[in-house]
N, C-alpha and C. Protein backbone atom coordinates (compact mmCIF):
# COMPACT_ATOMS: atom_id res chain seq x y z
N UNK A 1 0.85 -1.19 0.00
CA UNK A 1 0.00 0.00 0.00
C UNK A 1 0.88 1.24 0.00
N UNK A 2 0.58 2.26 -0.45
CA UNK A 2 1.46 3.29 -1.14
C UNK A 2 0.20 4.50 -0.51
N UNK A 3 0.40 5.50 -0.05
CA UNK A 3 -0.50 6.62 0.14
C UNK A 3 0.60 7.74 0.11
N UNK A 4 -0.23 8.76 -0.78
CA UNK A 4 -0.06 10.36 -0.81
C UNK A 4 -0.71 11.08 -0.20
N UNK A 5 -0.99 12.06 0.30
CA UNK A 5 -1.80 13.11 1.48
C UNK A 5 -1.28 14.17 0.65
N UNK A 6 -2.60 14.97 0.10
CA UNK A 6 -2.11 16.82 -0.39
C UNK A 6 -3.54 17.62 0.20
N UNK A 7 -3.52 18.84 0.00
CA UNK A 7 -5.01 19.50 0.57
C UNK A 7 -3.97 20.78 1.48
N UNK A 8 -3.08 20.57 1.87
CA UNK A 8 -2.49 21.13 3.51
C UNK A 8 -2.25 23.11 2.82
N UNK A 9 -1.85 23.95 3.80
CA UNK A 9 -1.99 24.61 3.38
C UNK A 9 -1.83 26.00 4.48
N UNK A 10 -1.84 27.45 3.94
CA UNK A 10 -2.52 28.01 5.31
C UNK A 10 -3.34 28.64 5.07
N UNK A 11 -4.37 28.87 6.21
CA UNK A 11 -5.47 29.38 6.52
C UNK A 11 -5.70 30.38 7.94
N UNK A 12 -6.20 31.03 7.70
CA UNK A 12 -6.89 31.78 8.93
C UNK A 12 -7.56 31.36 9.89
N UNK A 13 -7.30 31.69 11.08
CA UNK A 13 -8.23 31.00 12.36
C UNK A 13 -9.96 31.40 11.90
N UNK A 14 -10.35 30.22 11.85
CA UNK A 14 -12.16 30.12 11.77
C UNK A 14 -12.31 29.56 9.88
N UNK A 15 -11.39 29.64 9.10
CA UNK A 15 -11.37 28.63 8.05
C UNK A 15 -11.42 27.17 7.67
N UNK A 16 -11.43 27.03 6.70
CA UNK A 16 -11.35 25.64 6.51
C UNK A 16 -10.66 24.79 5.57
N UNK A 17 -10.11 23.67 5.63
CA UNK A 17 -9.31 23.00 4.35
C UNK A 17 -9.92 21.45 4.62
N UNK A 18 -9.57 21.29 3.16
CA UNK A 18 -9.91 19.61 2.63
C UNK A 18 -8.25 18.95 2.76
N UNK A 19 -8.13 18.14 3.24
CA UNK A 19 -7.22 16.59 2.98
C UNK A 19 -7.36 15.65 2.27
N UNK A 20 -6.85 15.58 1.46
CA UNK A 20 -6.69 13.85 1.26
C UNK A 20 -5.46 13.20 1.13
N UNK A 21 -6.11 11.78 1.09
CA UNK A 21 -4.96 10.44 0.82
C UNK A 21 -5.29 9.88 0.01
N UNK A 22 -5.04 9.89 -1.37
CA UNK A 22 -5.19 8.72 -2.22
C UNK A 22 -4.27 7.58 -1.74
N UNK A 23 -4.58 6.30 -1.92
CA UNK A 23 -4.19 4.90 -1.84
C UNK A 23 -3.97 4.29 -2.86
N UNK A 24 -2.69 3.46 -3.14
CA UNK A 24 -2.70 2.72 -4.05
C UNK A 24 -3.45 1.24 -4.22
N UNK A 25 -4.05 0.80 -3.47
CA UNK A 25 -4.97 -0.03 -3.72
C UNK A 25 -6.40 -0.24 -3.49
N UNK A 26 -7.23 -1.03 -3.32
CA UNK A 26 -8.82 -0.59 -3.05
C UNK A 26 -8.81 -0.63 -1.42
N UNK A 27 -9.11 0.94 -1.28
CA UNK A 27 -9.58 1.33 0.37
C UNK A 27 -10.44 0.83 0.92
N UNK A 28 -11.55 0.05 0.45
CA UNK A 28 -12.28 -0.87 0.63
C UNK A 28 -12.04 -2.01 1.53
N UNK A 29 -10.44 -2.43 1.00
CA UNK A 29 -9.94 -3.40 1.42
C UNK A 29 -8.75 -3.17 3.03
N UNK A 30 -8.62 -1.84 2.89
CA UNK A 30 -7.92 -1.04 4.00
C UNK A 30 -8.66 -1.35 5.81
N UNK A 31 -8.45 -2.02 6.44
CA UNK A 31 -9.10 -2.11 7.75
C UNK A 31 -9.22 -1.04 8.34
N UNK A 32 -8.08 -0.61 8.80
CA UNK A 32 -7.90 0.64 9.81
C UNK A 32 -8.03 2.01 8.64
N UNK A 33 -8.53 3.32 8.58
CA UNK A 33 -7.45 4.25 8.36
C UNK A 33 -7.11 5.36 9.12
N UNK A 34 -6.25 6.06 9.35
CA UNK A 34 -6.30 7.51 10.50
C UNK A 34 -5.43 8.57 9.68
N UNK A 35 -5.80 9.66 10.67
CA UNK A 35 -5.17 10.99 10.49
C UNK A 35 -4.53 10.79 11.65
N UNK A 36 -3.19 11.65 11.51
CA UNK A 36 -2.32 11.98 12.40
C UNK A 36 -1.81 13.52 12.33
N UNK A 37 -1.13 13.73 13.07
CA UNK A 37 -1.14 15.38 13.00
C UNK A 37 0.23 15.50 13.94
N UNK A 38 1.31 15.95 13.26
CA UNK A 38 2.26 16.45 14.57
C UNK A 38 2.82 17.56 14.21
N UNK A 39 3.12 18.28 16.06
CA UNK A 39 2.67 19.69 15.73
C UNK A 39 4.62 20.10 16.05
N UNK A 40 4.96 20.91 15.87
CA UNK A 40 7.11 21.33 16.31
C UNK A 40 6.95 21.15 17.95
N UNK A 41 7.78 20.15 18.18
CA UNK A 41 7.90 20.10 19.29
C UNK A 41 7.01 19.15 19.97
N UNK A 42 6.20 18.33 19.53
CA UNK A 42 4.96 17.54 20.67
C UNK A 42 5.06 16.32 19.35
N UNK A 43 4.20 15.54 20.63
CA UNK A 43 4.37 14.26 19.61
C UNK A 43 3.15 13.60 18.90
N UNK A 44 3.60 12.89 17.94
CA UNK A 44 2.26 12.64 16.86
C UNK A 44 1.07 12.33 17.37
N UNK A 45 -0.23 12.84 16.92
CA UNK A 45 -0.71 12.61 17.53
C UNK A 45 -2.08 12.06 16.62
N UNK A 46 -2.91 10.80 17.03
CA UNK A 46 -3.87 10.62 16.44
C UNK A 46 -5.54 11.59 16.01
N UNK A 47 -5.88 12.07 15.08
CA UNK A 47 -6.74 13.08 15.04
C UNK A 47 -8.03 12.36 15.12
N UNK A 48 -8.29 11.32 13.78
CA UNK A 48 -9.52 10.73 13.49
C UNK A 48 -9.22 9.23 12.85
N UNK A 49 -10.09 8.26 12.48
CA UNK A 49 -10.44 7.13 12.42
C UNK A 49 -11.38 6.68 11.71
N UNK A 50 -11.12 6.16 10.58
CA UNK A 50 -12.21 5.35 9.99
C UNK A 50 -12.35 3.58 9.05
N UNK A 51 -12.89 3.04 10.00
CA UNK A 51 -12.73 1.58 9.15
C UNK A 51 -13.33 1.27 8.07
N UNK A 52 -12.96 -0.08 7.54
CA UNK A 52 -13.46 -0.36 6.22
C UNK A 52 -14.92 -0.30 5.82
N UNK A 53 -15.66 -0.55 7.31
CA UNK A 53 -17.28 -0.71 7.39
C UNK A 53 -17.59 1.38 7.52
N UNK A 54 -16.58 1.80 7.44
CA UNK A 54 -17.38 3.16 7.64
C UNK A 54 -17.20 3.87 9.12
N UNK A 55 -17.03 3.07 10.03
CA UNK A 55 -17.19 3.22 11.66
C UNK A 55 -15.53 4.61 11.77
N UNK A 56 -16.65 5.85 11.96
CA UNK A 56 -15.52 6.64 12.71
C UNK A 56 -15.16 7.26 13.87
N UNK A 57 -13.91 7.91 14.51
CA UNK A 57 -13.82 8.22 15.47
C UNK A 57 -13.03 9.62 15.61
N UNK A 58 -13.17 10.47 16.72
CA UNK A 58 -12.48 11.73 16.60
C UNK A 58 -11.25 11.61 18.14
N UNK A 59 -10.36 12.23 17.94
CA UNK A 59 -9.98 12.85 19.25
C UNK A 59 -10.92 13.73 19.58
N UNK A 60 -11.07 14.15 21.22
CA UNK A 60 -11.53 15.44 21.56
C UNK A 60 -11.50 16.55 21.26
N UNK A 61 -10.26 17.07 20.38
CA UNK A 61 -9.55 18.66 20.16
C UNK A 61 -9.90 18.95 19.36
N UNK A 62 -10.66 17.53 18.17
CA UNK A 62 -11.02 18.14 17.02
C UNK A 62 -12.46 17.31 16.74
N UNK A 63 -12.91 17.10 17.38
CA UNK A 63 -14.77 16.64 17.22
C UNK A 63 -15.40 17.39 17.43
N UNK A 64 -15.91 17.33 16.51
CA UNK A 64 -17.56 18.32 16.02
C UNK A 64 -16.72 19.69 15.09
N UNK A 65 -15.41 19.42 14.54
CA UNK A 65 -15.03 20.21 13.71
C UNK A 65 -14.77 19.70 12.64
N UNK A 66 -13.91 18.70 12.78
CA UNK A 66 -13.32 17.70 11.97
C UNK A 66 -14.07 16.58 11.27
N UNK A 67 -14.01 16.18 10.02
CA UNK A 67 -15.00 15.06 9.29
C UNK A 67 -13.97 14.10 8.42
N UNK A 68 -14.15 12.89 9.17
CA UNK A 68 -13.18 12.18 8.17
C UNK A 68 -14.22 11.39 7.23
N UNK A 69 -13.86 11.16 5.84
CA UNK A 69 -14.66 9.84 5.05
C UNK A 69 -13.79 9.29 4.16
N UNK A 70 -14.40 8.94 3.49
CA UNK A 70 -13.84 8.18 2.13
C UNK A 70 -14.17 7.77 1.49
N UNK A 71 -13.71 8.10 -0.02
CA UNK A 71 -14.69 7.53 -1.33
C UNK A 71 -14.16 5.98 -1.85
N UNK A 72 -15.22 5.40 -1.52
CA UNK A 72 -14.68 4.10 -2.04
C UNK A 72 -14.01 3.83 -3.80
N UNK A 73 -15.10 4.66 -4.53
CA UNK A 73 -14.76 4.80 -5.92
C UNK A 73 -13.75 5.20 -6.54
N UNK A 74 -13.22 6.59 -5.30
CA UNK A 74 -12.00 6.98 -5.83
C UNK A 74 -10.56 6.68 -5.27
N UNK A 75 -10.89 5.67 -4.36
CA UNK A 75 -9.82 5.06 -3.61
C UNK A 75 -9.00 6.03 -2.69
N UNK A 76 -10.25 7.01 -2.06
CA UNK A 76 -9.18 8.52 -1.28
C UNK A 76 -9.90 8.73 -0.30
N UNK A 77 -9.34 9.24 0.71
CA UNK A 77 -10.07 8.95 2.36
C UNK A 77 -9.50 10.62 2.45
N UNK A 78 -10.81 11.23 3.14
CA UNK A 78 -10.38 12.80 3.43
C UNK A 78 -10.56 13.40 5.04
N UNK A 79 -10.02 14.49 5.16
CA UNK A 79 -10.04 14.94 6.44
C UNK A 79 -10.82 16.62 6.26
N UNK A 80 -11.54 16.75 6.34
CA UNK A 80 -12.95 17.72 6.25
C UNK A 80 -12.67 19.14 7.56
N UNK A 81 -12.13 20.12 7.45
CA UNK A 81 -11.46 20.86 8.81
C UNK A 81 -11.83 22.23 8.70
N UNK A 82 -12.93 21.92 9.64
CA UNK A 82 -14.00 23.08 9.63
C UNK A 82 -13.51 23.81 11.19
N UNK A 83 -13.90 24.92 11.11
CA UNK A 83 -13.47 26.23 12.43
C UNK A 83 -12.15 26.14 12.94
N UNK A 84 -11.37 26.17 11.85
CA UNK A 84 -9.56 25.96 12.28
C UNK A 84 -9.29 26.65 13.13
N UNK A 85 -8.12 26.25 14.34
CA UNK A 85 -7.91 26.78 15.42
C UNK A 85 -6.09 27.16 14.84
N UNK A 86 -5.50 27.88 15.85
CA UNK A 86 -3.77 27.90 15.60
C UNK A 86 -3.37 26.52 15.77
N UNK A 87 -4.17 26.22 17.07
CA UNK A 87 -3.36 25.26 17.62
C UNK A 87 -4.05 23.69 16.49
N UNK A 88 -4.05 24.24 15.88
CA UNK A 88 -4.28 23.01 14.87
C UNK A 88 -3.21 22.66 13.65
N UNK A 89 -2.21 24.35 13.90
CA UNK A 89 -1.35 23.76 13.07
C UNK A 89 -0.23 23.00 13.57
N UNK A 90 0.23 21.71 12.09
CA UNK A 90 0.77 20.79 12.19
C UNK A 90 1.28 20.29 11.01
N UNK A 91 1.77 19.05 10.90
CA UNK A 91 2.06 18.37 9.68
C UNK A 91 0.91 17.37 9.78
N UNK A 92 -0.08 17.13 8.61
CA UNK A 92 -0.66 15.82 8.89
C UNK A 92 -0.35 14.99 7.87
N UNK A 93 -0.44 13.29 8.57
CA UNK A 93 -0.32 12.15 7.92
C UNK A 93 -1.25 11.27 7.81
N UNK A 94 -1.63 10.72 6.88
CA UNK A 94 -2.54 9.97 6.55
C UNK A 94 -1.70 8.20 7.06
N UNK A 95 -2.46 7.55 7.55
CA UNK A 95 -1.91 6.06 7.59
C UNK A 95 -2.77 5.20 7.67
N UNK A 96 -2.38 3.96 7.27
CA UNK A 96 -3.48 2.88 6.84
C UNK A 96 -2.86 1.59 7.59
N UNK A 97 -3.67 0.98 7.88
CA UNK A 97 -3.42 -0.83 8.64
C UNK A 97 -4.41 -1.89 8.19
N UNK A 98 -3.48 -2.41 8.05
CA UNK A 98 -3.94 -4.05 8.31
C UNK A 98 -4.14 -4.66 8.76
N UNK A 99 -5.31 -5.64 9.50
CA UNK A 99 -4.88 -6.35 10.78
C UNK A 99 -4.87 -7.89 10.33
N UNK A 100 -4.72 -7.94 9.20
CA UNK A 100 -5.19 -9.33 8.57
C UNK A 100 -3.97 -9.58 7.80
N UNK A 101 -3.15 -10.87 7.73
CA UNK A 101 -2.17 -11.35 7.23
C UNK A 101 -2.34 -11.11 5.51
N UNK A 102 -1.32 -10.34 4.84
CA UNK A 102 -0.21 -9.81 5.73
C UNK A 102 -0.50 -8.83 6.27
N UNK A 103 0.39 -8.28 7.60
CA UNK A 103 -0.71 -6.78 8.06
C UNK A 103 0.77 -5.90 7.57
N UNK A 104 0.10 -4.95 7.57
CA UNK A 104 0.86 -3.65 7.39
C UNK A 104 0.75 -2.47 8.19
N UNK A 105 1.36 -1.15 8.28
CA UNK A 105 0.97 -0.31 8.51
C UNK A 105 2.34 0.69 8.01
N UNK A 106 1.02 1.41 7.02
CA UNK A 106 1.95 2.35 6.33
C UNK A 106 1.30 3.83 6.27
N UNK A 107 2.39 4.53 5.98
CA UNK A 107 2.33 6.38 6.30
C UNK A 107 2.69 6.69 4.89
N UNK A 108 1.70 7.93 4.89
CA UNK A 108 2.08 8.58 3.63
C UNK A 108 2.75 9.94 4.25
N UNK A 109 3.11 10.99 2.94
CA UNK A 109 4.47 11.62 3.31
C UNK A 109 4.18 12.67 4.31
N UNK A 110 3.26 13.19 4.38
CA UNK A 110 2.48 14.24 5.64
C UNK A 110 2.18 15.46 4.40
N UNK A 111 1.78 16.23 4.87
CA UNK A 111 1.44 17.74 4.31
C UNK A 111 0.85 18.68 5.58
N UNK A 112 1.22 20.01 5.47
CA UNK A 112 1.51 20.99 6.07
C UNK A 112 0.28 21.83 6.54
N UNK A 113 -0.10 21.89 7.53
CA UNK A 113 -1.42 22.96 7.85
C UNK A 113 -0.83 24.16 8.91
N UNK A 114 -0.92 25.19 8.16
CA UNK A 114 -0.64 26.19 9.16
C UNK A 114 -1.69 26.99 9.19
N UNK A 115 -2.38 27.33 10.59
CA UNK A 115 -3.65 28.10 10.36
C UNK A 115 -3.18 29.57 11.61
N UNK A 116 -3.30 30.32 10.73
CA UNK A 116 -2.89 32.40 11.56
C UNK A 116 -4.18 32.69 12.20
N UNK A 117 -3.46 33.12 13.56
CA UNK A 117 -4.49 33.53 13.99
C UNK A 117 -4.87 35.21 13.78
């Protein structure tokens, strides 16, 4: 599995930006996927969550702002980042798992969110 992440960007505090990860194979078939986010100085940190059945999850810092999905058709899972805060800027990474032989778990290259307050 091979993933790219582009969308990143800067923005103004109370804006918004799109993410994605295209995947090189059918996301369908992807068990796990997440956002990650690490910010200079602190450590990576998990944002959101979504499995193959659809089932997602948020951290606290960013629920009820943040929307993760994914198009099955187009094989690209996005991160949806509505009422941007400063403290939201970071590098984010898209990563995908396996829990099923063979498993994997792979990172794509990150991309850049800087949001001004």
């Amino acid at each position: 599995v091979q993933l790219q992440a582009s969308g990143g960007g800067l923005v103004q505090a109370g804006g918004s930006l799109r993410l994605s990860c295209s995947t090189s194979r059918n996301i369908f078939s992807i068990n796990i996927m997440n956002w990650y986010r690490q910010a200079p100085g602190k450590q990576r940190e998990l944002v959101a969550t979504i499995t193959s059945g659809g089932t997602t999850g948020y951290s606290d810092s960013v629920k009820d702002r943040f929307t993760i999905s994914k198009d099955n058709a187009k094989n690209t899972m996005y991160l949806q980042m509505n009422s941007l805060k400063p403290e939201d800027t970071a590098v984010y990474y898209c990563n995908a798992v396996g829990i099923r032989t063979p498993q994997y778990n792979v990172w794509g290259q990150g991309t850049q969110v800087t949001v001004s307050s």
